[in-house]
C-alpha atoms as a PDB file:
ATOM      1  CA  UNK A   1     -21.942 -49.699 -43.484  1.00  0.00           C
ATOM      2  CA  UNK A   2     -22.018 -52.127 -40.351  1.00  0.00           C
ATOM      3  CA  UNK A   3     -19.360 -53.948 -41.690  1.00  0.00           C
ATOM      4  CA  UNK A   4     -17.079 -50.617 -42.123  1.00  0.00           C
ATOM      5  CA  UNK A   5     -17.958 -49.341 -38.461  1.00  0.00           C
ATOM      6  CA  UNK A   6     -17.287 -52.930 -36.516  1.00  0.00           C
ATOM      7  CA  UNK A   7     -13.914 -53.423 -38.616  1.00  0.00           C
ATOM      8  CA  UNK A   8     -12.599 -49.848 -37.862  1.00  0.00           C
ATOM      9  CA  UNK A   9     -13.913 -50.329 -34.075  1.00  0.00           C
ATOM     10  CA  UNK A  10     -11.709 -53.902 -34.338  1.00  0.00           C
ATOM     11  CA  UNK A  11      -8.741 -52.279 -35.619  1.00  0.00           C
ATOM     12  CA  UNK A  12      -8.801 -49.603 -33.294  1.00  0.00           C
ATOM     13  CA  UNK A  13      -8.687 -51.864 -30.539  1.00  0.00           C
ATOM     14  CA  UNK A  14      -5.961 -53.909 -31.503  1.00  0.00           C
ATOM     15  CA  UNK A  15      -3.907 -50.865 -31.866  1.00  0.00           C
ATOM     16  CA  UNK A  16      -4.513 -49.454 -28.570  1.00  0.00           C
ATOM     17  CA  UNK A  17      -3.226 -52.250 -26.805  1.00  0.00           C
ATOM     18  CA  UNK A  18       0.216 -50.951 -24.607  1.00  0.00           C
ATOM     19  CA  UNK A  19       2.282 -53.878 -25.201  1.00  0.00           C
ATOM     20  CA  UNK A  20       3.271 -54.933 -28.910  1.00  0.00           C
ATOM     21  CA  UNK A  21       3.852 -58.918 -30.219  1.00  0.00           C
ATOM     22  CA  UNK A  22       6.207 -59.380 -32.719  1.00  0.00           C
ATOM     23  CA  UNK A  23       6.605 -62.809 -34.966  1.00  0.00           C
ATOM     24  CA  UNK A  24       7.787 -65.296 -31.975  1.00  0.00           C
ATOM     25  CA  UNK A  25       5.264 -64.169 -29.806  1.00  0.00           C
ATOM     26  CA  UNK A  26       7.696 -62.143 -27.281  1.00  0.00           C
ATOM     27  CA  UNK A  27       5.900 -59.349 -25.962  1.00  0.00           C
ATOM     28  CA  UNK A  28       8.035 -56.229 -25.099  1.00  0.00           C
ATOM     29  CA  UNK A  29       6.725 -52.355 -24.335  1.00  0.00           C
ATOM     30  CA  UNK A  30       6.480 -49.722 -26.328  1.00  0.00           C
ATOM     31  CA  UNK A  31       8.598 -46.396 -26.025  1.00  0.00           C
ATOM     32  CA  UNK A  32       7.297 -43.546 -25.679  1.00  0.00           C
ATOM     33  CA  UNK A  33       8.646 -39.921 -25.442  1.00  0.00           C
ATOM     34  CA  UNK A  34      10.495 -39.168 -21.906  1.00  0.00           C
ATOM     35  CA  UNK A  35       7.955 -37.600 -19.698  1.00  0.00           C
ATOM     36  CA  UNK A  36      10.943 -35.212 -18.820  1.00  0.00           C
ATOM     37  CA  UNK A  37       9.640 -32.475 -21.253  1.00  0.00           C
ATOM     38  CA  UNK A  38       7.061 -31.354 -19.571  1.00  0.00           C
ATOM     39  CA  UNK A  39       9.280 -31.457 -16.087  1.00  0.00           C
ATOM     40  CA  UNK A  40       9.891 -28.441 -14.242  1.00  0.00           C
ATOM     41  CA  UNK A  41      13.199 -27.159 -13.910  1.00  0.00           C
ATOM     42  CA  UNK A  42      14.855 -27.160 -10.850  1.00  0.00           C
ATOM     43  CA  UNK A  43      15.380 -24.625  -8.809  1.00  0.00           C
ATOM     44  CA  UNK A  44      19.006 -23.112  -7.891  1.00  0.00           C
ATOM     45  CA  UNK A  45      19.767 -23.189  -4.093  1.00  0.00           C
ATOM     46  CA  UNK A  46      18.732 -20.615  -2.352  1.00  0.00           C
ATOM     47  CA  UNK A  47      21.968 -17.579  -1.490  1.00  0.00           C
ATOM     48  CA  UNK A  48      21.984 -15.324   1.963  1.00  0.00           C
ATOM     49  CA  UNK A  49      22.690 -12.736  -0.847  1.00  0.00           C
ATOM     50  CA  UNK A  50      21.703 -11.421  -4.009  1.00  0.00           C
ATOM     51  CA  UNK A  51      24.183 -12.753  -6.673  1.00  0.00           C
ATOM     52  CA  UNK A  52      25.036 -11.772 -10.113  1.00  0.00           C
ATOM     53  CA  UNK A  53      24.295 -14.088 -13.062  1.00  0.00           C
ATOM     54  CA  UNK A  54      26.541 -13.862 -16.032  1.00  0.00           C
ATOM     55  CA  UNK A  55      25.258 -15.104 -19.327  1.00  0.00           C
ATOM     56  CA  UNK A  56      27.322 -14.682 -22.526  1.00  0.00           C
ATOM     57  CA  UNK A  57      24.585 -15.252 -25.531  1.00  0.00           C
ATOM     58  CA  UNK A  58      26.078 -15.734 -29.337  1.00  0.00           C
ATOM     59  CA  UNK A  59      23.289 -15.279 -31.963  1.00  0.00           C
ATOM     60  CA  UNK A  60      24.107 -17.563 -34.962  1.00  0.00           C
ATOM     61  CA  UNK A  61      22.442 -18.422 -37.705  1.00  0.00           C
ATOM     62  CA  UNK A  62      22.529 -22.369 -37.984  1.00  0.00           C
ATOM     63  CA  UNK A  63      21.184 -24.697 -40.611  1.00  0.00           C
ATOM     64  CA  UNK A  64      18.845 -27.072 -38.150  1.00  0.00           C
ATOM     65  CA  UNK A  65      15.559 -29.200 -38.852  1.00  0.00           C
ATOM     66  CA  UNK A  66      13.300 -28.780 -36.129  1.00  0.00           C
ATOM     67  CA  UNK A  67      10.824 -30.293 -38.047  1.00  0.00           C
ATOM     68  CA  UNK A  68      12.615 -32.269 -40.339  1.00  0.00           C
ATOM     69  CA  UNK A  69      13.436 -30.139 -43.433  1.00  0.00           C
ATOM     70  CA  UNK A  70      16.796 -28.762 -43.384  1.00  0.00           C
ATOM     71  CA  UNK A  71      16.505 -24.392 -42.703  1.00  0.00           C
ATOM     72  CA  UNK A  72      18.373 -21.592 -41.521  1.00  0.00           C
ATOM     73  CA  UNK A  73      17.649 -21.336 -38.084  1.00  0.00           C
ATOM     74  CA  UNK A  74      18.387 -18.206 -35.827  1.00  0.00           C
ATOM     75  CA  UNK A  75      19.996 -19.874 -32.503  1.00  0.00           C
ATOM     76  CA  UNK A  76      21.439 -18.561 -29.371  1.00  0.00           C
ATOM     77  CA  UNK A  77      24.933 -20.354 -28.657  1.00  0.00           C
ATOM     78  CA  UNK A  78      23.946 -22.982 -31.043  1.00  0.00           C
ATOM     79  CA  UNK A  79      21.170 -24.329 -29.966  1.00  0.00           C
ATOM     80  CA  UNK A  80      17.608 -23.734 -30.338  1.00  0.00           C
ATOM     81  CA  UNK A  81      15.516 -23.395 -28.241  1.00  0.00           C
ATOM     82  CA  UNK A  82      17.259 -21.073 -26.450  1.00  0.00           C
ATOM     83  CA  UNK A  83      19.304 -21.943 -22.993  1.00  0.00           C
ATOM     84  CA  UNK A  84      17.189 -21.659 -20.259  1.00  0.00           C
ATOM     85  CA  UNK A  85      18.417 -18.510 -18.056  1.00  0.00           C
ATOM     86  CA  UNK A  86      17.571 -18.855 -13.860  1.00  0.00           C
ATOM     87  CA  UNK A  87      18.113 -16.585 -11.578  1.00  0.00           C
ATOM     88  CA  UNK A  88      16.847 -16.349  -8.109  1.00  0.00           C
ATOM     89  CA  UNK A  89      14.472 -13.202  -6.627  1.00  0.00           C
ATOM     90  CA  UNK A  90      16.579 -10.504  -6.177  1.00  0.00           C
ATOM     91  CA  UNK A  91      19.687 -11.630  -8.318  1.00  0.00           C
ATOM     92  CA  UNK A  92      21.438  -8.952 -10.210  1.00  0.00           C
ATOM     93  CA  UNK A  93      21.492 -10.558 -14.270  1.00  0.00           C
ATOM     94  CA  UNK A  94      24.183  -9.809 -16.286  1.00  0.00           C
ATOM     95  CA  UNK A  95      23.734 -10.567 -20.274  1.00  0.00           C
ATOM     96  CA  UNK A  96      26.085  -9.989 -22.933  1.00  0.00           C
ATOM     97  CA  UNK A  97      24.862 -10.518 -26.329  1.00  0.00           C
ATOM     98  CA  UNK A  98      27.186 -11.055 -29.470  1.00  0.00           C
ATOM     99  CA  UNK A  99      24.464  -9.928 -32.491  1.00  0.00           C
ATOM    100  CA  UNK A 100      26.671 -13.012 -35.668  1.00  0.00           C
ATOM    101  CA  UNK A 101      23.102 -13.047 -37.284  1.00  0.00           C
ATOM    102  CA  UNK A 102      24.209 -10.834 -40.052  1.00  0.00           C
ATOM    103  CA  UNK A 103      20.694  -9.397 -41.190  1.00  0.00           C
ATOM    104  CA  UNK A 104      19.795  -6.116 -41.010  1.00  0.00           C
ATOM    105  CA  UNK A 105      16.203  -6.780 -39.309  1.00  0.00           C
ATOM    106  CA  UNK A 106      18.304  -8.154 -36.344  1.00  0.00           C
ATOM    107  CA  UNK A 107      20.771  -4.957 -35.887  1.00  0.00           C
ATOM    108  CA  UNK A 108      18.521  -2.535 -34.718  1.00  0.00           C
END
């Protein structure tokens, strides 16, 4: 039982250390995921005036893998997730939305 909790606590350390050694002994970084994910957007310059925001939105059904098995995917312009849509306080928004799903649960 010792034996089992020291060589888990061993391997757990060596695998928590940030930079990696491979077989000549050069030591480079690891990647990890872009911290930009969890970024917040940026905001749109500020107007004197309200303005209107025109966003043209195509619902398509797409064959994706978000999560790595191949499915039909319902997507706005192509893409999922959806664009991101900004607008400033007081901006009149404008959306048209072209239904190309093709099922009857999204028509009504």
């Amino acid at each position: 039982m010792k034996f089992e909790l020291i060589f888990t606590l061993l391997i757990l350390i060596s695998s928590s250390n940030s930079a990696l050694i491979n077989r000549r002994g050069e030591s480079y970084e690891c990647s990890y995921p872009s911290s930009d994910l969890f970024k917040p957007l940026e905001p749109l310059p500020p107007t004197d005036s309200p303005v209107t925001r025109c966003y043209n939105l195509e619902l398509v059904v797409k064959d994706l893998a978000p999560d790595g098995f191949t499915r039909p995917v319902w997507t706005v312009n192509g893409q999922y997730p959806a664009p991101v849509l900004q607008a400033n306080y007081g901006d009149r928004i404008l959306v048209n939305v072209t239904n190309k799903y093709g099922d009857p649960a999204s028509s009504k």
